[in-house]
PDB file of N, CA and C in Angstrom:
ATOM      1  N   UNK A   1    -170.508-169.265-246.701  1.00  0.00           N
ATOM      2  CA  UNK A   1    -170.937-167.901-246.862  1.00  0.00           C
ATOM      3  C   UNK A   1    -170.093-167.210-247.938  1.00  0.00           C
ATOM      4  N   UNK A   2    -170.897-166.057-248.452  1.00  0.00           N
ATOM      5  CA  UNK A   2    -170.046-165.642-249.659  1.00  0.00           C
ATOM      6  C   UNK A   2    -168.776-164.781-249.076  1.00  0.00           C
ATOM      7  N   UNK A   3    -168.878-164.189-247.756  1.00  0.00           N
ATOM      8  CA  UNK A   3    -168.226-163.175-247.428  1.00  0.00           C
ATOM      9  C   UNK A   3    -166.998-164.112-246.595  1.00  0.00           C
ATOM     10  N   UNK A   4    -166.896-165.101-246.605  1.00  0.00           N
ATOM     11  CA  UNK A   4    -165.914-165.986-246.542  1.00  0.00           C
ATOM     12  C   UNK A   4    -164.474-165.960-246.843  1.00  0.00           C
ATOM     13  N   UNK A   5    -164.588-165.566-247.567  1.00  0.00           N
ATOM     14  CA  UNK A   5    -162.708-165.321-248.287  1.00  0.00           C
ATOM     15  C   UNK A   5    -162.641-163.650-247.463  1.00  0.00           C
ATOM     16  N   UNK A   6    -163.702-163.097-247.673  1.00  0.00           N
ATOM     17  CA  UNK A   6    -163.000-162.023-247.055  1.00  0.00           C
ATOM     18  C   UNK A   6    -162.783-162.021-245.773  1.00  0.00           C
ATOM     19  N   UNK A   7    -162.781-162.802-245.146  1.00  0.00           N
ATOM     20  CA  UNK A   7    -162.941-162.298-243.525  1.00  0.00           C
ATOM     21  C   UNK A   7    -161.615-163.269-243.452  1.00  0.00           C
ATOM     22  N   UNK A   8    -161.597-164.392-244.278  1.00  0.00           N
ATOM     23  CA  UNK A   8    -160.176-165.013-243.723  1.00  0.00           C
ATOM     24  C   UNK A   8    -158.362-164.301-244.258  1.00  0.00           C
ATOM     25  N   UNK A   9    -159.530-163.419-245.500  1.00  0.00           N
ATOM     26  CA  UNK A   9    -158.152-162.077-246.115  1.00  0.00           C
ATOM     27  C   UNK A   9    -158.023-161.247-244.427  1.00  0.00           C
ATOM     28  N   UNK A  10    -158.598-161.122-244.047  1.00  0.00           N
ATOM     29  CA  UNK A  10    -157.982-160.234-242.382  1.00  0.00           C
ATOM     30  C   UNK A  10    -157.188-160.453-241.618  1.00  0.00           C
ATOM     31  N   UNK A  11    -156.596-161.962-241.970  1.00  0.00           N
ATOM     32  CA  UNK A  11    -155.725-162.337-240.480  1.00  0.00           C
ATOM     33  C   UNK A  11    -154.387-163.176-241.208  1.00  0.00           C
ATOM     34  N   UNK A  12    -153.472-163.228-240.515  1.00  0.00           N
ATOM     35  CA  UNK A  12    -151.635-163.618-241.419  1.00  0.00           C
ATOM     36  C   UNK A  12    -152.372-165.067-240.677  1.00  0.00           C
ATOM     37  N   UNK A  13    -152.722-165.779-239.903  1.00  0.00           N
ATOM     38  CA  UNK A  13    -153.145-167.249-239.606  1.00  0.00           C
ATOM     39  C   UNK A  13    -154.533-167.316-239.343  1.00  0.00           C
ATOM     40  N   UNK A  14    -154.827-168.697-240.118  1.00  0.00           N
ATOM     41  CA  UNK A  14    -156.009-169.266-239.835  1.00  0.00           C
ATOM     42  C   UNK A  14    -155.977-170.631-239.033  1.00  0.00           C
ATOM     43  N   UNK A  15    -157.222-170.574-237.353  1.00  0.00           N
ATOM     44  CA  UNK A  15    -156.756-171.319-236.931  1.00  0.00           C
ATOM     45  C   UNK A  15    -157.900-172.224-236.652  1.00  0.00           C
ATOM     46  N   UNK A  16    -158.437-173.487-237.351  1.00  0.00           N
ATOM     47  CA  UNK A  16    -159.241-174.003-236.688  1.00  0.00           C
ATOM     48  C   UNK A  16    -159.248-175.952-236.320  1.00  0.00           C
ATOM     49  N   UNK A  17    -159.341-175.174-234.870  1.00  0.00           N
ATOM     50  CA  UNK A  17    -159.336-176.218-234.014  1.00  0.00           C
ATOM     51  C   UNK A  17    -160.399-176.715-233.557  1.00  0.00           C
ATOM     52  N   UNK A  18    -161.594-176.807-234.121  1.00  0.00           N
ATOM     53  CA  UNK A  18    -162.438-177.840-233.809  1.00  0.00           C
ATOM     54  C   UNK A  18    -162.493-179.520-234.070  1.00  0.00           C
ATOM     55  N   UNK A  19    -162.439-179.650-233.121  1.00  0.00           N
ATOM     56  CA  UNK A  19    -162.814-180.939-233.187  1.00  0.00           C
ATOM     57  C   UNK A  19    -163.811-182.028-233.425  1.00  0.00           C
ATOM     58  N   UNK A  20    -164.751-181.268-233.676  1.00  0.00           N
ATOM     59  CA  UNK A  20    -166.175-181.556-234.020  1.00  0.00           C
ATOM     60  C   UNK A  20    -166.330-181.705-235.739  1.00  0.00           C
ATOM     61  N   UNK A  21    -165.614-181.285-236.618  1.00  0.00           N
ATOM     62  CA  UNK A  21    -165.613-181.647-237.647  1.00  0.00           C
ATOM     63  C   UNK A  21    -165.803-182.847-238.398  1.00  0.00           C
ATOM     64  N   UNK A  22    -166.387-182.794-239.801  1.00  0.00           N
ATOM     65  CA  UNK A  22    -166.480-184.436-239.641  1.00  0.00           C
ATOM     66  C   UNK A  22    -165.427-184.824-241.200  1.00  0.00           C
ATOM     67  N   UNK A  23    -165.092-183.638-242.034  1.00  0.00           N
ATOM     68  CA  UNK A  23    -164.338-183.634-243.103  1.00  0.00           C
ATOM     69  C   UNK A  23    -163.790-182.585-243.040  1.00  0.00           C
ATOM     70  N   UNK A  24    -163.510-182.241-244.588  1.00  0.00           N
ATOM     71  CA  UNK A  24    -162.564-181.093-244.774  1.00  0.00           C
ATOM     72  C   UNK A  24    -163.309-179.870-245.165  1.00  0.00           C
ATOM     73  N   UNK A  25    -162.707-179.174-244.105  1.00  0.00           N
ATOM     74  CA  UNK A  25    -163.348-177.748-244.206  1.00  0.00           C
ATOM     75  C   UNK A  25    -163.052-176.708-245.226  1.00  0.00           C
ATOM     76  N   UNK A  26    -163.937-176.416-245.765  1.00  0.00           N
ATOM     77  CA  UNK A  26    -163.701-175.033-247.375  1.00  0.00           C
ATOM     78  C   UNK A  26    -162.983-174.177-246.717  1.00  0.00           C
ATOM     79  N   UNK A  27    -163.324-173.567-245.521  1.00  0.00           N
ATOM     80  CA  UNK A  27    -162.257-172.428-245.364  1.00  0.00           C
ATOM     81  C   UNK A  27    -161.068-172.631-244.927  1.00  0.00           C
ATOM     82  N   UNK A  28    -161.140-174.150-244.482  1.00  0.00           N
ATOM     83  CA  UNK A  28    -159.460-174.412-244.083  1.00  0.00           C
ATOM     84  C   UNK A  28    -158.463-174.539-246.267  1.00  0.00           C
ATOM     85  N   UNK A  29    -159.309-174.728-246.459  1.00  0.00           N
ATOM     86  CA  UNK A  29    -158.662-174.911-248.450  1.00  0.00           C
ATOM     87  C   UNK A  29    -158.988-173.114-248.331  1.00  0.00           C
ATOM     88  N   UNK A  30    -159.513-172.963-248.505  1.00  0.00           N
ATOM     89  CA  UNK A  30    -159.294-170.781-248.833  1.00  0.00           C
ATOM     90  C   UNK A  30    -158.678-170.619-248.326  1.00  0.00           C
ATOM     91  N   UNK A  31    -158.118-170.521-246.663  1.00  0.00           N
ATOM     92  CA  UNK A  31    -157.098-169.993-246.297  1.00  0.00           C
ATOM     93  C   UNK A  31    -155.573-170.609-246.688  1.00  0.00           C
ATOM     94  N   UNK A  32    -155.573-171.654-247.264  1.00  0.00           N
ATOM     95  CA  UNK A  32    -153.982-171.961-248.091  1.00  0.00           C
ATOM     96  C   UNK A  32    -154.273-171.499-249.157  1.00  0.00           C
ATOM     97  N   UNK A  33    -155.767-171.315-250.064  1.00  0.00           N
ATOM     98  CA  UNK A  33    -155.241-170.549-251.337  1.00  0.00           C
ATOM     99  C   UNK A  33    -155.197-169.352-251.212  1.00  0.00           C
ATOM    100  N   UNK A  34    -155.482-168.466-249.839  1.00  0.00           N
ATOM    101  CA  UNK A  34    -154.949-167.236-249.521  1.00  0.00           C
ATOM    102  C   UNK A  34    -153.700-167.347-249.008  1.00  0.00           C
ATOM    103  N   UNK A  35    -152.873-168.419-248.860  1.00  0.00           N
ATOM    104  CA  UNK A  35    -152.025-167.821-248.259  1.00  0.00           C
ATOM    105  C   UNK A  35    -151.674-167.615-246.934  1.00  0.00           C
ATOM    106  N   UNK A  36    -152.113-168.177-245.822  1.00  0.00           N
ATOM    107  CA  UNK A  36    -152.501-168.071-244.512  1.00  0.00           C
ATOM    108  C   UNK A  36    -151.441-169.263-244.263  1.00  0.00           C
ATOM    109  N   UNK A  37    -151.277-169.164-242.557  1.00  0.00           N
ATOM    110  CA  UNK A  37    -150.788-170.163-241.936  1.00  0.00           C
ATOM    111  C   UNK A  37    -151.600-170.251-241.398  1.00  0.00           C
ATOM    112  N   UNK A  38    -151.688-171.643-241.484  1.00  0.00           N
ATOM    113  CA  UNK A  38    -152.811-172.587-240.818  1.00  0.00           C
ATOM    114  C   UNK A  38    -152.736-173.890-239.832  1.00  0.00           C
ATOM    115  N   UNK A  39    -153.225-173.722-239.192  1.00  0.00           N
ATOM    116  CA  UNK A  39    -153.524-174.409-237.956  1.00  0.00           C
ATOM    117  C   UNK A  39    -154.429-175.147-237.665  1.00  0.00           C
ATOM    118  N   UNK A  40    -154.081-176.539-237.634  1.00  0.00           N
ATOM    119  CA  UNK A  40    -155.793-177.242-237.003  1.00  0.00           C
ATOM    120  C   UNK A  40    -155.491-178.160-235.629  1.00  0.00           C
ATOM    121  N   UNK A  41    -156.262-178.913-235.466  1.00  0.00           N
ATOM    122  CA  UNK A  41    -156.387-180.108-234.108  1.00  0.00           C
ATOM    123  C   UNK A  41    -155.762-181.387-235.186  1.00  0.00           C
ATOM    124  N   UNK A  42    -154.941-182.387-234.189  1.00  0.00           N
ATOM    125  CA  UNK A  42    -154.378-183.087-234.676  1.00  0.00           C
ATOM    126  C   UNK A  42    -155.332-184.223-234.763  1.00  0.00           C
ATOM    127  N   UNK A  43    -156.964-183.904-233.885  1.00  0.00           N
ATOM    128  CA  UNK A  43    -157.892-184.701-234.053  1.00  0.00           C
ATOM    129  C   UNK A  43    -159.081-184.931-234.639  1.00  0.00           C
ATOM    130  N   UNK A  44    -158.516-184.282-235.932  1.00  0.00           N
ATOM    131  CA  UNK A  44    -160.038-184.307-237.114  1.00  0.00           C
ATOM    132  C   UNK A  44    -158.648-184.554-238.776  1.00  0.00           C
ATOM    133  N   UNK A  45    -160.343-184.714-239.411  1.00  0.00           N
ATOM    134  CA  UNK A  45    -159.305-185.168-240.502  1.00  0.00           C
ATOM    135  C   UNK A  45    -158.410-184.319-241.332  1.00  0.00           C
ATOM    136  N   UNK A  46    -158.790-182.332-240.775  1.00  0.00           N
ATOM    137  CA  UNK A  46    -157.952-181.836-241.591  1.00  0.00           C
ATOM    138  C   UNK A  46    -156.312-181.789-241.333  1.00  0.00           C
ATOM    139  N   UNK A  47    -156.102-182.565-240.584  1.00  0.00           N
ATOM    140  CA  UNK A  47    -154.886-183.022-240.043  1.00  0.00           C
ATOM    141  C   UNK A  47    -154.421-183.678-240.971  1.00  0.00           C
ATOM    142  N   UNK A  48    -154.874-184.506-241.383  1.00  0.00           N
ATOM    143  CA  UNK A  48    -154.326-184.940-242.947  1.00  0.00           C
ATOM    144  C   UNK A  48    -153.972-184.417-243.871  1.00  0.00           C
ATOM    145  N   UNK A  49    -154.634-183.432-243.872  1.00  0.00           N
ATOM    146  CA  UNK A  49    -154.123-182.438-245.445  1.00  0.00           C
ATOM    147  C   UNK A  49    -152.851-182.198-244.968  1.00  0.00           C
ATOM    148  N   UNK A  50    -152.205-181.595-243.949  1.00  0.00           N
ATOM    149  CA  UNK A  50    -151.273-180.538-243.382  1.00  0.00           C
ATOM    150  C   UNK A  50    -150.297-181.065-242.976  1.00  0.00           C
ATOM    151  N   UNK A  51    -149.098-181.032-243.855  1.00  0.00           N
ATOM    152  CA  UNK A  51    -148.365-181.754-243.414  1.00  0.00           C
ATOM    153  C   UNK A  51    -147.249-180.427-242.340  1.00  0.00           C
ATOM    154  N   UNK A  52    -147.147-181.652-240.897  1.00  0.00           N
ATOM    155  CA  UNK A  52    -146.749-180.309-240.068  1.00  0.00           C
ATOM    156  C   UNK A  52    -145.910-179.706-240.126  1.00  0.00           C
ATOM    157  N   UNK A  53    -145.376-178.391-240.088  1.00  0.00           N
ATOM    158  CA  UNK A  53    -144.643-177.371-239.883  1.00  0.00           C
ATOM    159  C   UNK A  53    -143.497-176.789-241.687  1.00  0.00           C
ATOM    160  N   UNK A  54    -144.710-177.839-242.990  1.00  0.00           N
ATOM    161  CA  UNK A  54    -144.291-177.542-244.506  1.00  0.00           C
ATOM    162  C   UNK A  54    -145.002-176.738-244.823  1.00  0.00           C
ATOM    163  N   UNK A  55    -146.150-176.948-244.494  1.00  0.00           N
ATOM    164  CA  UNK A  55    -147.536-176.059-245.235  1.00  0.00           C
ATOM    165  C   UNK A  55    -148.373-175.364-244.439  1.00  0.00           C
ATOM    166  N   UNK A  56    -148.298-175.934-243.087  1.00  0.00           N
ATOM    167  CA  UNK A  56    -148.949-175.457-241.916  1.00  0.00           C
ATOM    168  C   UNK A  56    -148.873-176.424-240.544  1.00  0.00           C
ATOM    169  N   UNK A  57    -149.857-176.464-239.745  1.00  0.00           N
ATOM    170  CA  UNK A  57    -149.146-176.764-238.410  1.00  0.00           C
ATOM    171  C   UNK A  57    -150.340-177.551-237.764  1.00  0.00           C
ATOM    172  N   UNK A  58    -150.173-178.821-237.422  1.00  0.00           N
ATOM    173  CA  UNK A  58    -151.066-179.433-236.727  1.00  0.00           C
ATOM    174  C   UNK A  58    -150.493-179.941-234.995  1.00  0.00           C
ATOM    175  N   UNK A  59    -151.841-179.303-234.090  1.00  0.00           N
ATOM    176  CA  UNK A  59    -151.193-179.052-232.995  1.00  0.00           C
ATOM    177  C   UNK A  59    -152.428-180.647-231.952  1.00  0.00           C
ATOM    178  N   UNK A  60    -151.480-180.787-230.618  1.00  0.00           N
ATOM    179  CA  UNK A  60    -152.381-181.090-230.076  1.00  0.00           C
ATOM    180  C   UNK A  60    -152.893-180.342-228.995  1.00  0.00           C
ATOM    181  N   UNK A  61    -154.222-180.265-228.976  1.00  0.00           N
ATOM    182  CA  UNK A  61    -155.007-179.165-228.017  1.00  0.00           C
ATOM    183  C   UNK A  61    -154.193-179.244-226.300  1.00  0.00           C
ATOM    184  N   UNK A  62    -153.917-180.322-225.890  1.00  0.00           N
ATOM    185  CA  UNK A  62    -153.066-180.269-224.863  1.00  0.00           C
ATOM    186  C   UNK A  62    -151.697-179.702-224.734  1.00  0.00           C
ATOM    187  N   UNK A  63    -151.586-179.113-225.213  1.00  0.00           N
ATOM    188  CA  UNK A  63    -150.389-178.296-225.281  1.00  0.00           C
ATOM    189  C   UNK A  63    -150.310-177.084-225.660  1.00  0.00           C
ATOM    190  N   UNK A  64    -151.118-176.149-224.943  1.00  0.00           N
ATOM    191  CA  UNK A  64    -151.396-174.560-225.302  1.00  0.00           C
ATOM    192  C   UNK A  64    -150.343-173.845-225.044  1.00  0.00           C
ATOM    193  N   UNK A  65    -149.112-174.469-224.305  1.00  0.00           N
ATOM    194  CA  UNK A  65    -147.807-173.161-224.285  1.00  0.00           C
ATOM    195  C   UNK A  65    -147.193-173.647-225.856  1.00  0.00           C
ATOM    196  N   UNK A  66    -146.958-174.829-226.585  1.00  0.00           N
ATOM    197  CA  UNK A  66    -146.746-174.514-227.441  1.00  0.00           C
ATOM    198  C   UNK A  66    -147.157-174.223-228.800  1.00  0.00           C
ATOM    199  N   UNK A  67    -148.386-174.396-228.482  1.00  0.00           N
ATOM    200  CA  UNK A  67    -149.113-173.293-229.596  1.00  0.00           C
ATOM    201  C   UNK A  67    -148.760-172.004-229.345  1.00  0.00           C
ATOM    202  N   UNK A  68    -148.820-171.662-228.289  1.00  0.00           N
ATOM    203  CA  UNK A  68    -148.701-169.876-227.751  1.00  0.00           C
ATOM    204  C   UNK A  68    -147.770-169.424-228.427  1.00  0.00           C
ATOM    205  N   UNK A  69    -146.205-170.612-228.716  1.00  0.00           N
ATOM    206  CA  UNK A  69    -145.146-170.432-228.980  1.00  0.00           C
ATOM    207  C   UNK A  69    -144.680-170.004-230.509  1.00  0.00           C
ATOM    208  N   UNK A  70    -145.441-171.340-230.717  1.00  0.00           N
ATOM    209  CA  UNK A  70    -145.547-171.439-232.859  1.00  0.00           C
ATOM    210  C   UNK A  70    -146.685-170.118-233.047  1.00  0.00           C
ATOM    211  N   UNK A  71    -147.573-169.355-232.637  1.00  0.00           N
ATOM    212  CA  UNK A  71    -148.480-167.976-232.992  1.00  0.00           C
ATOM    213  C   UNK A  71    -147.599-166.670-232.762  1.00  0.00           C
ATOM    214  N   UNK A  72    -146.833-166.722-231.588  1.00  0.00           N
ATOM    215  CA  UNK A  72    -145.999-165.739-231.159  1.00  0.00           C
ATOM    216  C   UNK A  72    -144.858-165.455-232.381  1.00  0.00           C
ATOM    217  N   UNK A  73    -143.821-166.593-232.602  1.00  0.00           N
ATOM    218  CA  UNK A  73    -143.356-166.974-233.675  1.00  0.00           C
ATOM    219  C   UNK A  73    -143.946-166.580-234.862  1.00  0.00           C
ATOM    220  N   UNK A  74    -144.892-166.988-235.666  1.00  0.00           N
ATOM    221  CA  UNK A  74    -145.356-166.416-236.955  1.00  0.00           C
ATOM    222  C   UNK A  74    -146.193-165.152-236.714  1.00  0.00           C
ATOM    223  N   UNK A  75    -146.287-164.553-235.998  1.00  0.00           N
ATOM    224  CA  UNK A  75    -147.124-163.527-236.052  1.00  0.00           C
ATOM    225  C   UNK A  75    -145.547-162.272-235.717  1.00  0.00           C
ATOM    226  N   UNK A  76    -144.632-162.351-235.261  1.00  0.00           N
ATOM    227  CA  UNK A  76    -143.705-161.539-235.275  1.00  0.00           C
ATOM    228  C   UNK A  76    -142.426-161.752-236.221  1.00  0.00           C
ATOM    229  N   UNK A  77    -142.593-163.088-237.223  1.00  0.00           N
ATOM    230  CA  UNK A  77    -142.021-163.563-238.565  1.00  0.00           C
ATOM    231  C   UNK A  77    -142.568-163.223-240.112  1.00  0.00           C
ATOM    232  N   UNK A  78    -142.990-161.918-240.360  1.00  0.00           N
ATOM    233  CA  UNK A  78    -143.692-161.895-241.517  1.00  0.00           C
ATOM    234  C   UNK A  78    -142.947-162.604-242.401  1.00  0.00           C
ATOM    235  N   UNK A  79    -141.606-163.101-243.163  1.00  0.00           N
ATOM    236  CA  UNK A  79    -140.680-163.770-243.942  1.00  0.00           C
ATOM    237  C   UNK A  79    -141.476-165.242-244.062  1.00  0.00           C
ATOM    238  N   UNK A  80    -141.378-166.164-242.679  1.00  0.00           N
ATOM    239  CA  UNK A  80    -141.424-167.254-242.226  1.00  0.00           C
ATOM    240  C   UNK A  80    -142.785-167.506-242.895  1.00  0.00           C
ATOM    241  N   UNK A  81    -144.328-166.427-242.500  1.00  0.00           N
ATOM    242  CA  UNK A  81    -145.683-166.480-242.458  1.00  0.00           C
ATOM    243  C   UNK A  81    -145.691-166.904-244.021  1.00  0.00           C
ATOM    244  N   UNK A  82    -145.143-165.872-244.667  1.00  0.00           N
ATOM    245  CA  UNK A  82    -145.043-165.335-246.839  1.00  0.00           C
ATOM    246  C   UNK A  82    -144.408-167.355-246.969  1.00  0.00           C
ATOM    247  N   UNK A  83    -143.595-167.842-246.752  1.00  0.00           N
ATOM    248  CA  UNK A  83    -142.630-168.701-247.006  1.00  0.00           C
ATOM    249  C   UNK A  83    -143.680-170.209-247.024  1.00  0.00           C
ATOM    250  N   UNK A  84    -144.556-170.233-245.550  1.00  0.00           N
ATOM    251  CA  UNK A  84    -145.295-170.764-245.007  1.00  0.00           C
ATOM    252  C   UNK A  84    -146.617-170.759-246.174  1.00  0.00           C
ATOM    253  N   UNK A  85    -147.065-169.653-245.918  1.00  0.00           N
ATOM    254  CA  UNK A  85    -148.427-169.369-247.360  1.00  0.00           C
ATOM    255  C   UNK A  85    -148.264-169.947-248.707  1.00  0.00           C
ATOM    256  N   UNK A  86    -147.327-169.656-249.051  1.00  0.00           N
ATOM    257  CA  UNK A  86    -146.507-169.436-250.525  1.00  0.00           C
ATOM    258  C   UNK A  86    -146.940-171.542-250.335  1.00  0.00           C
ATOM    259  N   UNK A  87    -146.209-172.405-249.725  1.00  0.00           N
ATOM    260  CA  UNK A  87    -146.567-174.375-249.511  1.00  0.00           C
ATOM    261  C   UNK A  87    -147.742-175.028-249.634  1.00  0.00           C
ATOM    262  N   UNK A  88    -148.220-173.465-248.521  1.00  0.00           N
ATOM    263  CA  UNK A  88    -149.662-173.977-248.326  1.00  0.00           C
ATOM    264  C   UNK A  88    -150.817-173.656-249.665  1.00  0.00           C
ATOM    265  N   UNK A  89    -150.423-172.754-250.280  1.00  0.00           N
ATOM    266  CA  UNK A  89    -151.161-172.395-251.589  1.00  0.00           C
ATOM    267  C   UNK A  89    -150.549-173.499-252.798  1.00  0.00           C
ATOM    268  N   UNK A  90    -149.883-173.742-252.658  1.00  0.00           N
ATOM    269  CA  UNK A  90    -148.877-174.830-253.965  1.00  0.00           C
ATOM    270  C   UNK A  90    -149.872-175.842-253.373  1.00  0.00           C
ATOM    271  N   UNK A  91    -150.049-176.279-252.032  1.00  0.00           N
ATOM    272  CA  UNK A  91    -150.648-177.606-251.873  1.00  0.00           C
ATOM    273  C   UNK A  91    -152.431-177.694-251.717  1.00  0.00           C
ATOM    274  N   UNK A  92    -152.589-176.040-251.783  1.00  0.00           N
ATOM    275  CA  UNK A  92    -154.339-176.256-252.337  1.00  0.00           C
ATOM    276  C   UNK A  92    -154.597-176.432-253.402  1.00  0.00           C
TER     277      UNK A  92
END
């Protein structure tokens, strides 16, 4: 969709965890060339792009306290989020 970049300009992380994917998702690449921390499932292939906790963060879905932990964390780290974006845009 065209309105795409803008809606992922709204949020300091982008998080998608589907698992149903079958490649690499465009808006998971817009949100590192915005700048976003990003988040996927450690069980699709955009897990590959991301290398964990340089550019962004690949989680496994069984473990929702520590996701809770790493969102809580960057969402009350604006420094960490900028530092985080800044890898993830070098590596889109």
């Amino acid at each position: 969709s065209e309105d795409l970049p803008d809606y992922i300009g709204l949020g300091d992380i982008f998080i998608n965890l589907n698992t149903q994917t079958t490649g690499l998702e465009p808006s998971l690449l817009e949100a590192m060339v915005q700048k976003r921390v990003v988040v996927a499932s450690e069980n699709t292939p955009i897990s590959s792009l991301i290398e964990d906790g340089v550019d962004g963060f690949v989680v496994n879905l069984n473990h929702w306290e520590e996701l809770q932990n790493l969102l809580l964390r960057f969402l009350e780290d604006e420094e960490a989020r900028k530092e985080l974006g800044e890898r993830a845009r070098s590596k889109a």
